[in-house]
PDB file of N, CA and C in Angstrom:
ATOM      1  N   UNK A   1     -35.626  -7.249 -25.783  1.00  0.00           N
ATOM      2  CA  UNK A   1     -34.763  -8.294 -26.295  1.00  0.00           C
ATOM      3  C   UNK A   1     -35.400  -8.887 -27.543  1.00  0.00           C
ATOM      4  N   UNK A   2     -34.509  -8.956 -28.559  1.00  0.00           N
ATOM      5  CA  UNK A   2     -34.740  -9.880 -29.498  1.00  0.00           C
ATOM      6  C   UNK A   2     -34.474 -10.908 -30.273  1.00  0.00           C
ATOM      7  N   UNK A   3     -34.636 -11.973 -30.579  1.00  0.00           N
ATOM      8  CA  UNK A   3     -34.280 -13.365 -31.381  1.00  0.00           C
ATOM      9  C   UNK A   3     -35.085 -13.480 -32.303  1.00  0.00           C
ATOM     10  N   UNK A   4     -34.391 -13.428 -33.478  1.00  0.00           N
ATOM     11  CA  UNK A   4     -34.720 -13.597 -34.876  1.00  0.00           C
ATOM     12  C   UNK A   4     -36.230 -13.117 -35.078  1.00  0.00           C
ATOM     13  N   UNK A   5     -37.029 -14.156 -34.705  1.00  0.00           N
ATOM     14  CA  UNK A   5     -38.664 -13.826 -34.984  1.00  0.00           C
ATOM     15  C   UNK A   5     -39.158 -13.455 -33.782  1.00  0.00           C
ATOM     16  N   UNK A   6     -38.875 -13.691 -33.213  1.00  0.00           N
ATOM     17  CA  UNK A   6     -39.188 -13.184 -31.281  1.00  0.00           C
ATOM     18  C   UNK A   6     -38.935 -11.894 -30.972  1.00  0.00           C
ATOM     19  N   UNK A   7     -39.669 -11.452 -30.122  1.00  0.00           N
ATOM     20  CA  UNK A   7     -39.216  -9.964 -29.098  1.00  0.00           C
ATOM     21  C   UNK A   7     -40.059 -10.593 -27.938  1.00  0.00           C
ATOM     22  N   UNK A   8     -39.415 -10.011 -27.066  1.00  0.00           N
ATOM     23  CA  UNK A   8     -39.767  -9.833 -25.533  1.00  0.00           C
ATOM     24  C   UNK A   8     -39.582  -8.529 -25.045  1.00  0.00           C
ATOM     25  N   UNK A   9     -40.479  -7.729 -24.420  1.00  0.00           N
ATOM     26  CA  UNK A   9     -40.013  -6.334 -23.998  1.00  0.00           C
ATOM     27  C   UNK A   9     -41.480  -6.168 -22.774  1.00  0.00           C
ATOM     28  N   UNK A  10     -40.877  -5.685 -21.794  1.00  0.00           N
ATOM     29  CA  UNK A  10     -41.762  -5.091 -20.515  1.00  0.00           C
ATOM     30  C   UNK A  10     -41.350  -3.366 -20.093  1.00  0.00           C
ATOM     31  N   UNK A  11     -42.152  -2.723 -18.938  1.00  0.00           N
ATOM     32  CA  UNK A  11     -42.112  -1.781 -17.955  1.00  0.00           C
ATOM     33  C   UNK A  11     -42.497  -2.133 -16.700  1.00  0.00           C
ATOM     34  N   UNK A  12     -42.073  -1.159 -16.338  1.00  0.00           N
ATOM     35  CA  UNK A  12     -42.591  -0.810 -14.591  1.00  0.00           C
ATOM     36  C   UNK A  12     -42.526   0.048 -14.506  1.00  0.00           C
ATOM     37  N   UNK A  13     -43.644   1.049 -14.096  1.00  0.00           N
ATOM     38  CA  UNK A  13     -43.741   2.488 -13.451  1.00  0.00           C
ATOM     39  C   UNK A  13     -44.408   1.871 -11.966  1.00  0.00           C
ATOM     40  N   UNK A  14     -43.922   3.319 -11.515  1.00  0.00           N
ATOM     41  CA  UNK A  14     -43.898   3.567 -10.530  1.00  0.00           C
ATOM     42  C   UNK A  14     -44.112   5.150  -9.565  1.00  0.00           C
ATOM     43  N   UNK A  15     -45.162   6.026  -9.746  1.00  0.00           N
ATOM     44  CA  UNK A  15     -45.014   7.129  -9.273  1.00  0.00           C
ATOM     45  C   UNK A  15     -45.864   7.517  -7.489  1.00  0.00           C
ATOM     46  N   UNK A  16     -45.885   8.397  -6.926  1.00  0.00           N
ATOM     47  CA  UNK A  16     -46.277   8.333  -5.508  1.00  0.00           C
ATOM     48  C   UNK A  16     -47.056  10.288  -6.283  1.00  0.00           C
ATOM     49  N   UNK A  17     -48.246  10.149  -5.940  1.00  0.00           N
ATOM     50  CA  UNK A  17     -49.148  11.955  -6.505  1.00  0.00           C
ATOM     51  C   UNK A  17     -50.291  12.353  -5.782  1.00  0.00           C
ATOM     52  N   UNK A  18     -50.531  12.657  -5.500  1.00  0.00           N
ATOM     53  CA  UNK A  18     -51.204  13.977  -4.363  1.00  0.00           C
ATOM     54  C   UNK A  18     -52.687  13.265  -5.056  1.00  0.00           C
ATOM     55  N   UNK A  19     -53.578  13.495  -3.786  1.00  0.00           N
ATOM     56  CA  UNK A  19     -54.902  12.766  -4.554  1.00  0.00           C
ATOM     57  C   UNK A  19     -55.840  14.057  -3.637  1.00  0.00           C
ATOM     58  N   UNK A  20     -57.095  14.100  -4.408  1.00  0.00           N
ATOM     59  CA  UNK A  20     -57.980  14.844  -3.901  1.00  0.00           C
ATOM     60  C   UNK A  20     -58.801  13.742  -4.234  1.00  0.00           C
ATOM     61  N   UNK A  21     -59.771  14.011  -2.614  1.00  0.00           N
ATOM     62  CA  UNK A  21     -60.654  12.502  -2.066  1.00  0.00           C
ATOM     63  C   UNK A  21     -61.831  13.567  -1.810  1.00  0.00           C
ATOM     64  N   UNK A  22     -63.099  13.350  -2.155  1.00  0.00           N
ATOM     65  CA  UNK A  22     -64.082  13.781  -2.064  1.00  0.00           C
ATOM     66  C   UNK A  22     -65.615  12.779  -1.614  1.00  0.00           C
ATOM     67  N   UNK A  23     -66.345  13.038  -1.040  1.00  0.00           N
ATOM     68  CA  UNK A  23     -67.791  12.174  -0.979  1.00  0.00           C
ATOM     69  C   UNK A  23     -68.882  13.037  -0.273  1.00  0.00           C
ATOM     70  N   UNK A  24     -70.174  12.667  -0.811  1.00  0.00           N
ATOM     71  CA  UNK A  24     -71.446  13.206  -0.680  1.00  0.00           C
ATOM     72  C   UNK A  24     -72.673  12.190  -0.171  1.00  0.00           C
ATOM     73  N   UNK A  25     -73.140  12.419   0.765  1.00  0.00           N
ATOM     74  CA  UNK A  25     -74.547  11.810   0.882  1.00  0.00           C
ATOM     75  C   UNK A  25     -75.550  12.400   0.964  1.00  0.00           C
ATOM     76  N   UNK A  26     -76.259  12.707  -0.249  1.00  0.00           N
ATOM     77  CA  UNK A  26     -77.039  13.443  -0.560  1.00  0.00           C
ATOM     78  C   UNK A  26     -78.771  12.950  -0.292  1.00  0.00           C
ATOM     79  N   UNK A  27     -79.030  11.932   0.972  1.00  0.00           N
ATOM     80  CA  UNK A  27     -79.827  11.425   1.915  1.00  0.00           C
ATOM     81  C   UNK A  27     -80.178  12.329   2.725  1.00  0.00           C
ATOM     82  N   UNK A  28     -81.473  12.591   2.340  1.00  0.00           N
ATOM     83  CA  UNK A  28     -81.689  13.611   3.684  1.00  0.00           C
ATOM     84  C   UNK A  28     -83.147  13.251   4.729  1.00  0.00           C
ATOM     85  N   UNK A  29     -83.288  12.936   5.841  1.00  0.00           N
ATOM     86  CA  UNK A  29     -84.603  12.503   7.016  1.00  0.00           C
ATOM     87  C   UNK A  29     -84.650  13.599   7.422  1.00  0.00           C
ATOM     88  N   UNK A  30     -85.183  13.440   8.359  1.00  0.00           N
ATOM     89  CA  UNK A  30     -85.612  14.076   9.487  1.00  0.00           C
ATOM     90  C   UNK A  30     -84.536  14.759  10.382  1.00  0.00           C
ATOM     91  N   UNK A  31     -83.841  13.918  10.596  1.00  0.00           N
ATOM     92  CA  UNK A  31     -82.547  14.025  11.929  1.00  0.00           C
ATOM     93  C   UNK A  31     -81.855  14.330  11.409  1.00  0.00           C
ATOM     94  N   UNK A  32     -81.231  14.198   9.454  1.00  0.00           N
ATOM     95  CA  UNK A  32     -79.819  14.921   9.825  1.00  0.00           C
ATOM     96  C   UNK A  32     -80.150  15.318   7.653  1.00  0.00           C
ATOM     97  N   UNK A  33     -79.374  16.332   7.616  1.00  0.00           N
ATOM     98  CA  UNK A  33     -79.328  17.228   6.354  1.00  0.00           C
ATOM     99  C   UNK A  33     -78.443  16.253   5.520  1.00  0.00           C
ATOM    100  N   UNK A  34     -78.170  16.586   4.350  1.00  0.00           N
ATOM    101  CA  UNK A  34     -77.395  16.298   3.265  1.00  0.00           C
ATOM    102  C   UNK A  34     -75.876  16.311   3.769  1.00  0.00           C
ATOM    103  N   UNK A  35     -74.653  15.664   3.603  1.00  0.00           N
ATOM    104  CA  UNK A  35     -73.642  15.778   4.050  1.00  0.00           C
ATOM    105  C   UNK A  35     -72.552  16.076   2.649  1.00  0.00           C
ATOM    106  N   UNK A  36     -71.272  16.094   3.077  1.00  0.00           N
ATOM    107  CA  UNK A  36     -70.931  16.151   1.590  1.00  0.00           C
ATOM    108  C   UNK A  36     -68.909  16.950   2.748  1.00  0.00           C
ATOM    109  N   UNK A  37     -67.630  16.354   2.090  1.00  0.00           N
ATOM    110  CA  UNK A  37     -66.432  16.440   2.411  1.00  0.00           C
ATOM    111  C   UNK A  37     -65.392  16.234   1.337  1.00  0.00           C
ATOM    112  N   UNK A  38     -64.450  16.926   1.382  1.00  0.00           N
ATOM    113  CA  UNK A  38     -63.546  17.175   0.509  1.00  0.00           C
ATOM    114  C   UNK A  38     -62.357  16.282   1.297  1.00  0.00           C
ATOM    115  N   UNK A  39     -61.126  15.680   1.264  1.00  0.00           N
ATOM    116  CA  UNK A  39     -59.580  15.764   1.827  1.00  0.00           C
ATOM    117  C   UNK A  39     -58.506  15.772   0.203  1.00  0.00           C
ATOM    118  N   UNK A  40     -57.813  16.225   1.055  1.00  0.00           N
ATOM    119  CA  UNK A  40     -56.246  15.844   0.395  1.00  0.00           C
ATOM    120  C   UNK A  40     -55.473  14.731   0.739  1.00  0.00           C
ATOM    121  N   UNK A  41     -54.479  13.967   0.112  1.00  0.00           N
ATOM    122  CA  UNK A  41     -53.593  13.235   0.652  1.00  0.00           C
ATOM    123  C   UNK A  41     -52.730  12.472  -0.466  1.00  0.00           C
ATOM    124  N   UNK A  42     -52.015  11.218  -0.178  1.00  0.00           N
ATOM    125  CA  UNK A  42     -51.169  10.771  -1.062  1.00  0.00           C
ATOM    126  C   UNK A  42     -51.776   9.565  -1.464  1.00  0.00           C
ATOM    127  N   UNK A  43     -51.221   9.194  -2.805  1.00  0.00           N
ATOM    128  CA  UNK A  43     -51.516   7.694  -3.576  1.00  0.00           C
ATOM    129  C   UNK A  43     -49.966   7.223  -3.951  1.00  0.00           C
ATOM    130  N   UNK A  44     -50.527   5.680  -4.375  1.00  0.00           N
ATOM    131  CA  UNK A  44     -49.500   5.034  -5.768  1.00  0.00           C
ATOM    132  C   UNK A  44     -50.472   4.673  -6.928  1.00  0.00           C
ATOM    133  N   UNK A  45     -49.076   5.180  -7.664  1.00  0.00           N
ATOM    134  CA  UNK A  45     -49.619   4.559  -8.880  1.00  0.00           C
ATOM    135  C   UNK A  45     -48.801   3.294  -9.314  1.00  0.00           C
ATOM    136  N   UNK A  46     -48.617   2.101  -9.571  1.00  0.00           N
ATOM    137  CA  UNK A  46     -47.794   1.215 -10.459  1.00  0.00           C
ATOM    138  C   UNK A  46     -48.588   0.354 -11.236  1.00  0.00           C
ATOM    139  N   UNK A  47     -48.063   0.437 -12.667  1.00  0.00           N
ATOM    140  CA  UNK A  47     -48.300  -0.072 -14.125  1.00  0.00           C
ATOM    141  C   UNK A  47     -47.206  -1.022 -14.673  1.00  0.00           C
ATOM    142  N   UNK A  48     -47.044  -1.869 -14.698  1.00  0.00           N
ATOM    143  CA  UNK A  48     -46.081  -3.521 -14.874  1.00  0.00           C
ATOM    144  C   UNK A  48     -47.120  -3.806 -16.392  1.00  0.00           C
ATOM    145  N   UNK A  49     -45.972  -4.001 -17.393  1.00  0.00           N
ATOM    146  CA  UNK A  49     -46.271  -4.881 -18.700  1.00  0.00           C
ATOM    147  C   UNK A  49     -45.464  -5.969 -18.956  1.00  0.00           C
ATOM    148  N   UNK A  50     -45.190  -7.114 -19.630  1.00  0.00           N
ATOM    149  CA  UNK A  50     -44.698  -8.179 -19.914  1.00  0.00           C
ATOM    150  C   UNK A  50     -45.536  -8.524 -21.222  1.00  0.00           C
ATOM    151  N   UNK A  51     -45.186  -8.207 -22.610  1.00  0.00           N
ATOM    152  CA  UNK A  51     -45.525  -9.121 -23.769  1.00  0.00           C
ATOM    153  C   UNK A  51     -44.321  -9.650 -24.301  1.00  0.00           C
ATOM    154  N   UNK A  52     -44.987 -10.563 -25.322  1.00  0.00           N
ATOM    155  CA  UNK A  52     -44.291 -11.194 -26.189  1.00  0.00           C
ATOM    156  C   UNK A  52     -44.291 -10.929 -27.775  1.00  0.00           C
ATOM    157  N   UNK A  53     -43.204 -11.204 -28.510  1.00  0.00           N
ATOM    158  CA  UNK A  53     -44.040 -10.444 -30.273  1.00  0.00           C
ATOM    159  C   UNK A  53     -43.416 -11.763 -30.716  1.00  0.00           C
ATOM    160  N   UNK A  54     -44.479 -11.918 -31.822  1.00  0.00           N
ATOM    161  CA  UNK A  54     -43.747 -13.026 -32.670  1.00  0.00           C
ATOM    162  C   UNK A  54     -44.300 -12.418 -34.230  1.00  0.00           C
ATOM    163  N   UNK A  55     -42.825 -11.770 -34.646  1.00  0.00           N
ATOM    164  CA  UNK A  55     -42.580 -11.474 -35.908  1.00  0.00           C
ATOM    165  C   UNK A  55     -42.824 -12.202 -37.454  1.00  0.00           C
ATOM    166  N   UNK A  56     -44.438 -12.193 -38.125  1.00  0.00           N
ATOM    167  CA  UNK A  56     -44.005 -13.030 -39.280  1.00  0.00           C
ATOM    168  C   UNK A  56     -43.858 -12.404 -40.439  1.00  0.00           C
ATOM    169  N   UNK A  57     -43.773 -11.107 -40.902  1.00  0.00           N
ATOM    170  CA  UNK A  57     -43.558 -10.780 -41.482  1.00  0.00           C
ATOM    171  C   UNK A  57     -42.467  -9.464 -41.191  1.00  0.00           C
ATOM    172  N   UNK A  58     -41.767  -8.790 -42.230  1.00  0.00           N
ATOM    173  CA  UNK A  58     -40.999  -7.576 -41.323  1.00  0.00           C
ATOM    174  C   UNK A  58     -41.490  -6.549 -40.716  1.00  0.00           C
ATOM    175  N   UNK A  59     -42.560  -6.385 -40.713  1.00  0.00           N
ATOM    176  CA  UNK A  59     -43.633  -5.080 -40.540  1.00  0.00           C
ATOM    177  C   UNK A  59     -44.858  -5.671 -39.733  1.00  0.00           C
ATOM    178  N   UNK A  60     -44.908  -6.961 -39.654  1.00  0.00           N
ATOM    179  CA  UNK A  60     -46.186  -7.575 -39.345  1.00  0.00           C
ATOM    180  C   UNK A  60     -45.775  -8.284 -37.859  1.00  0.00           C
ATOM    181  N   UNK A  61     -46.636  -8.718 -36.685  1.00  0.00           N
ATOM    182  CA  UNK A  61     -46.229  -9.208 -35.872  1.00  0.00           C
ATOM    183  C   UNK A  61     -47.312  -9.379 -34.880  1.00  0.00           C
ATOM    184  N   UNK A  62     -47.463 -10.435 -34.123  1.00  0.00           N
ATOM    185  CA  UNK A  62     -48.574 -11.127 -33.211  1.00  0.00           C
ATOM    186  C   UNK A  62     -47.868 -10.720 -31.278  1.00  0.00           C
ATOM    187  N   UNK A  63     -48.819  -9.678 -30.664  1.00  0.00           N
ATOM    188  CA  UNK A  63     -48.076  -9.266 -29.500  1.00  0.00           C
ATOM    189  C   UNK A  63     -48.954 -10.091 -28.707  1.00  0.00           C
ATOM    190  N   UNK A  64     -48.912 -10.753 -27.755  1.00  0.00           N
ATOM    191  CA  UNK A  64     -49.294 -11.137 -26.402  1.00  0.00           C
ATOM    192  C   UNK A  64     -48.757 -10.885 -25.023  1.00  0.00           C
ATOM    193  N   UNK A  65     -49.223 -10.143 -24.317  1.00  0.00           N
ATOM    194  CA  UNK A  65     -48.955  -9.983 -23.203  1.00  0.00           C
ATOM    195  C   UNK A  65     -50.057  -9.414 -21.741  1.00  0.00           C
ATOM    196  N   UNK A  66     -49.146  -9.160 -20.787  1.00  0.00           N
ATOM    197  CA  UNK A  66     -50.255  -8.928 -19.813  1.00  0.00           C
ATOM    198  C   UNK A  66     -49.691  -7.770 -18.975  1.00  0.00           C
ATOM    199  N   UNK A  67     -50.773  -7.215 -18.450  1.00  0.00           N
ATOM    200  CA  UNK A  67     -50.904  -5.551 -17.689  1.00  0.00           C
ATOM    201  C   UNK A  67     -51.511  -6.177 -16.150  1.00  0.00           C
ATOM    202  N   UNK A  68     -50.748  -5.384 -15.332  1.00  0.00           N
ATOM    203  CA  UNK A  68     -50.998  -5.081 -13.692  1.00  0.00           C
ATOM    204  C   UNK A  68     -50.942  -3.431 -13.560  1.00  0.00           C
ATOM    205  N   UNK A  69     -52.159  -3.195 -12.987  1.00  0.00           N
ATOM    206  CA  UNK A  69     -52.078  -1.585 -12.738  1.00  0.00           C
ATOM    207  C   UNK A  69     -53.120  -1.362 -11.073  1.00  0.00           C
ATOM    208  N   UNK A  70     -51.909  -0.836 -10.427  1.00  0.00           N
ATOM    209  CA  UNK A  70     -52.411  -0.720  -8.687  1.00  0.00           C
ATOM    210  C   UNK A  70     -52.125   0.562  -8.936  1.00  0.00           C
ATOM    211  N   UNK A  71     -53.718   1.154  -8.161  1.00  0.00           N
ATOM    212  CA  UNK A  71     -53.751   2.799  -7.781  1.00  0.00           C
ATOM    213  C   UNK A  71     -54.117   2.607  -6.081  1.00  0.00           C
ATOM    214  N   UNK A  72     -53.361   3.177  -5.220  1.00  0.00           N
ATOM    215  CA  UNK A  72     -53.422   3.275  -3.678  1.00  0.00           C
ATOM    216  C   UNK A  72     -54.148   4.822  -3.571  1.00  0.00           C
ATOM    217  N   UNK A  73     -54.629   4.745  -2.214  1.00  0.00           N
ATOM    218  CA  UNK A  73     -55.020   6.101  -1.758  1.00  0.00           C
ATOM    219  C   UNK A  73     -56.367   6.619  -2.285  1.00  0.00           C
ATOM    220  N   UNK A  74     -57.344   6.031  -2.228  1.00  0.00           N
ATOM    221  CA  UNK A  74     -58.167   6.193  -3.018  1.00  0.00           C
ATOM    222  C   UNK A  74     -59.691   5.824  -2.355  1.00  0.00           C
ATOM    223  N   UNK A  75     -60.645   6.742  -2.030  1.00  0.00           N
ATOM    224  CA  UNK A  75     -61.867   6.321  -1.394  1.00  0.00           C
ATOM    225  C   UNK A  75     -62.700   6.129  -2.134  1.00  0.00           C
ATOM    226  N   UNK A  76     -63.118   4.688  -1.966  1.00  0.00           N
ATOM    227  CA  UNK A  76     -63.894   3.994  -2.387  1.00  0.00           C
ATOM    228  C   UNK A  76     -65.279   3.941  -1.825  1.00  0.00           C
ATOM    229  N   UNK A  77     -66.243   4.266  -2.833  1.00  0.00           N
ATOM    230  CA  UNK A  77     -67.552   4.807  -2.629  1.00  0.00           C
ATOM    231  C   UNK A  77     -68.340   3.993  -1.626  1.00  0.00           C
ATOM    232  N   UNK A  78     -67.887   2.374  -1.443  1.00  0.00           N
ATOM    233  CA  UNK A  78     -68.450   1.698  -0.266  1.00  0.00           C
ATOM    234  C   UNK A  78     -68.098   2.066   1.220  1.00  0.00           C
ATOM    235  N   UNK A  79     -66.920   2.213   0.808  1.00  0.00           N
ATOM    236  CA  UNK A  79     -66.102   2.930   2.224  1.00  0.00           C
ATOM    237  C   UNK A  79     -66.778   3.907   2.675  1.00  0.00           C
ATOM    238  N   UNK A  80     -67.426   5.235   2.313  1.00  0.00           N
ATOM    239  CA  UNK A  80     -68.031   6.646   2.704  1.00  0.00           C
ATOM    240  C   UNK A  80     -69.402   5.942   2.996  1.00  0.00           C
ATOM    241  N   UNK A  81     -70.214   5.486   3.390  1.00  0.00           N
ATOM    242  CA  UNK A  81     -71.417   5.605   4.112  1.00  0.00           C
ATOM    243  C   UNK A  81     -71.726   5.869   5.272  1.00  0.00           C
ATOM    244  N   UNK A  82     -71.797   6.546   5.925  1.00  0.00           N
ATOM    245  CA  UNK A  82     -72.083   6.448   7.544  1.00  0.00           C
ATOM    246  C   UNK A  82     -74.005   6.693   7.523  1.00  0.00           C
ATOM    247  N   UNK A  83     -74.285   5.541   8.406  1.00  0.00           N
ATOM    248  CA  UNK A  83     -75.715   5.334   8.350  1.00  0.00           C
ATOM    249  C   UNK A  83     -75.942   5.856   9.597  1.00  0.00           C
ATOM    250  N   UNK A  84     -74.872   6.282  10.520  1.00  0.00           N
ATOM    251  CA  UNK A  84     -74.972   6.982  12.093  1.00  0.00           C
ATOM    252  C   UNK A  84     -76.326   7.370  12.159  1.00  0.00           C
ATOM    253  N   UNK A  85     -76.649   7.308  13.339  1.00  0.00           N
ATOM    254  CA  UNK A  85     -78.230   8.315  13.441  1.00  0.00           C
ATOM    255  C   UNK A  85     -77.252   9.673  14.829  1.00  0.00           C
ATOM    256  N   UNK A  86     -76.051  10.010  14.407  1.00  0.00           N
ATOM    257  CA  UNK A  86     -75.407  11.055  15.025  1.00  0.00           C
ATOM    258  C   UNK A  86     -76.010  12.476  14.092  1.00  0.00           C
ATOM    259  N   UNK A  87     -75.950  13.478  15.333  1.00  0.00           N
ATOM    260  CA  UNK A  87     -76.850  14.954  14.236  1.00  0.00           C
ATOM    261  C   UNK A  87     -75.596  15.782  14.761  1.00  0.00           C
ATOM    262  N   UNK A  88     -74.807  15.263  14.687  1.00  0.00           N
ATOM    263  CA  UNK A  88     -73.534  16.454  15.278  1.00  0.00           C
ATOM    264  C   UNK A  88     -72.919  17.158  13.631  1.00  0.00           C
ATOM    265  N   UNK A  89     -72.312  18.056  14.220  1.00  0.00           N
ATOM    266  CA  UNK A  89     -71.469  18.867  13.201  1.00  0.00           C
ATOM    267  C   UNK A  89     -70.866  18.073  12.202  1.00  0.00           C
ATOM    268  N   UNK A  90     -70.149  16.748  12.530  1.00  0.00           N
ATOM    269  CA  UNK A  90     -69.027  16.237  12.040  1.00  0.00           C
ATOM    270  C   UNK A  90     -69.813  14.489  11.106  1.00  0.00           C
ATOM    271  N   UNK A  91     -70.725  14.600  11.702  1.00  0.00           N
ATOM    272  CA  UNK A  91     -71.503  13.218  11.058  1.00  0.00           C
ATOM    273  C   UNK A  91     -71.440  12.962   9.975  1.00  0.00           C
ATOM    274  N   UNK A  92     -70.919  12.050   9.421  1.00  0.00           N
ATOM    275  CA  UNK A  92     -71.139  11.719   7.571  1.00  0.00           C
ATOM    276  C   UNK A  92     -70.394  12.931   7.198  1.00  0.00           C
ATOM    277  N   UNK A  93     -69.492  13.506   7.757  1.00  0.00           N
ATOM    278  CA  UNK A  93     -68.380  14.452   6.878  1.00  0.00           C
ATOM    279  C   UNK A  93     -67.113  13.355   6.770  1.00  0.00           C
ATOM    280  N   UNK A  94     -66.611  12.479   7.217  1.00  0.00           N
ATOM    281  CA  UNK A  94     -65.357  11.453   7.420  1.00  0.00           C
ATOM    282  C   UNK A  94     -65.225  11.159   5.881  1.00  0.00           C
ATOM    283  N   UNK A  95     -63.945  11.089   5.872  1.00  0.00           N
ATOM    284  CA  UNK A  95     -63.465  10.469   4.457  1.00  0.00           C
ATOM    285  C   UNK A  95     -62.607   9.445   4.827  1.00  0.00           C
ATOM    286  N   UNK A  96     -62.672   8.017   4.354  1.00  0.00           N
ATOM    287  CA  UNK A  96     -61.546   6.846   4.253  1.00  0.00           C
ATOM    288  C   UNK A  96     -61.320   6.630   2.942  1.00  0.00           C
ATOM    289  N   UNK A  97     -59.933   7.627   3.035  1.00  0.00           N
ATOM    290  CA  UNK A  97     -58.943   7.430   1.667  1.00  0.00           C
ATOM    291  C   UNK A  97     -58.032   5.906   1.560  1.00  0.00           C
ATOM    292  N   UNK A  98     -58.233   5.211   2.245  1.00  0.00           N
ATOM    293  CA  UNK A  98     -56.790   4.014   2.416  1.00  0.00           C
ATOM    294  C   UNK A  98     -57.452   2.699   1.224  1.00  0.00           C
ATOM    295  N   UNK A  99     -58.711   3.125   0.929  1.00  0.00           N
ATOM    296  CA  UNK A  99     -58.675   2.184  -0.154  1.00  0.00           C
ATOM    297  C   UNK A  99     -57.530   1.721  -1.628  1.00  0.00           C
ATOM    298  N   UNK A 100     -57.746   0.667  -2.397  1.00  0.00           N
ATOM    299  CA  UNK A 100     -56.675   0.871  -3.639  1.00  0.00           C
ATOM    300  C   UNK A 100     -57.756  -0.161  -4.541  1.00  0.00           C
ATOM    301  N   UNK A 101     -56.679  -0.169  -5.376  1.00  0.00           N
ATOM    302  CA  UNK A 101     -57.890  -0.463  -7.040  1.00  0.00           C
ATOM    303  C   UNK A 101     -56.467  -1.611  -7.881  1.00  0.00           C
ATOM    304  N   UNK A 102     -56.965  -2.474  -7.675  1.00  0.00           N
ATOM    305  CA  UNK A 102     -55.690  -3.484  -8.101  1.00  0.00           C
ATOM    306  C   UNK A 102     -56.352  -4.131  -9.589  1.00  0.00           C
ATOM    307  N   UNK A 103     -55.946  -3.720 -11.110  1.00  0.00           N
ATOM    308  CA  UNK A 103     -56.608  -4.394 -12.033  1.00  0.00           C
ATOM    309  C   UNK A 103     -55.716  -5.179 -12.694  1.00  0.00           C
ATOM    310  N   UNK A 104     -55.931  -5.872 -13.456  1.00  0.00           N
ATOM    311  CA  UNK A 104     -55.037  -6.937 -14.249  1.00  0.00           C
ATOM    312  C   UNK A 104     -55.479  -7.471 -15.399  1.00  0.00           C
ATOM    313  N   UNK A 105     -54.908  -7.426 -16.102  1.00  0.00           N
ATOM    314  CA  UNK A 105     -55.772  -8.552 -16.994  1.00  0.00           C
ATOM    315  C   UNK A 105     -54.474  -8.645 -18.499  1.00  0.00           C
ATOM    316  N   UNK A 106     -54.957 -10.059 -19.375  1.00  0.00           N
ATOM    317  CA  UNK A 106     -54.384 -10.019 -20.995  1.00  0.00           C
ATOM    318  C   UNK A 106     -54.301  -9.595 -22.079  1.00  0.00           C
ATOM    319  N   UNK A 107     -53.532  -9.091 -23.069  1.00  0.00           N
ATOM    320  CA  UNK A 107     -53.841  -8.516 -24.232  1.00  0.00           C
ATOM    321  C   UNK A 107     -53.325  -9.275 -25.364  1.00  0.00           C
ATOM    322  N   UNK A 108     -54.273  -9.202 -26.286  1.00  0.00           N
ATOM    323  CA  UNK A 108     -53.674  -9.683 -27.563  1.00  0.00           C
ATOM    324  C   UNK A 108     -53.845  -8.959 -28.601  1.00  0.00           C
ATOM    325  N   UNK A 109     -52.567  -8.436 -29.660  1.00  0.00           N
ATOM    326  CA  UNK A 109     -53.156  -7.424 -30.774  1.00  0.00           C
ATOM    327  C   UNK A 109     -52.224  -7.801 -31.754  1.00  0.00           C
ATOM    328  N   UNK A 110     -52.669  -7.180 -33.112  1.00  0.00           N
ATOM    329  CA  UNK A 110     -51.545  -7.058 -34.049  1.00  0.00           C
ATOM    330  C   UNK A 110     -50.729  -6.117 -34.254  1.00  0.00           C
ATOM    331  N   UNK A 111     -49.339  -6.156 -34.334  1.00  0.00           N
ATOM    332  CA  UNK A 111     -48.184  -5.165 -34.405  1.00  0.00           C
ATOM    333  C   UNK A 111     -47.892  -4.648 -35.599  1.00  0.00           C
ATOM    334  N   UNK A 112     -48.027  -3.714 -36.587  1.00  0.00           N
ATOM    335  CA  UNK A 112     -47.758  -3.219 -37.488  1.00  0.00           C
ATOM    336  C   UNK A 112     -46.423  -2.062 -36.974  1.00  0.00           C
ATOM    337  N   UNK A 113     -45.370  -2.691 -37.817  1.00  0.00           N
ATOM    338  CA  UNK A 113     -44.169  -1.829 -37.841  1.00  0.00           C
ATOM    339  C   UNK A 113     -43.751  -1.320 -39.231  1.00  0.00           C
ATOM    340  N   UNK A 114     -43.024  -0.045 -38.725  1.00  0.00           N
ATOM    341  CA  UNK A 114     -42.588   1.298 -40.616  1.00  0.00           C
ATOM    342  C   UNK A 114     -41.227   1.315 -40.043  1.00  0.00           C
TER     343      UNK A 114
END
């Protein structure tokens, strides 16, 4: 949308994409070897913008606005530790994919338009 010296303009995406989840503990004692697991599974992605332009010249222009970007499905390196003192087959192979990554933040730049 625009008014005279003003613009306002946003998005929203939105997609759902196949994630490959991986982790390693490359710790090795006495009781148990190096570990290390692969999975598959699903994420989100969504990316939301909202600026503002304020036009002072015809080509020239002051943008302010702000970004939200959430990624789901996603193992987070705190999540994979297992400190088990288990020596089985399956020990420190587990993956917890259900983590997400929520960032946000403001932008301010100059708009050059041709």
């Amino acid at each position: 949308m625009a008014f005279e010296n003003w613009a306002l303009e946003g998005w929203m995406k939105v997609g759902v994409a196949g994630t490959m989840l991986s982790q390693s503990q490359s710790m090795s004692t006495d009781f148990r070897s190096p570990r290390s697991s692969d999975l598959a599974g699903m994420g989100m992605i969504a990316d939301m913008n909202l600026s503002a332009i304020w036009r002072f010249t015809d080509s020239l222009g002051l943008r302010v606005g702000y970004n939200v970007f959430w990624l789901t499905g996603v193992a987070l390196a705190p999540d994979q530790w297992d400190f088990s003192a288990a020596t089985g087959p399956g020990a420190g192979t587990g993956i917890r994919g259900t983590g997400s990554v929520f960032l946000n933040g403001a932008n301010v730049g100059l708009e050059g338009r041709w």
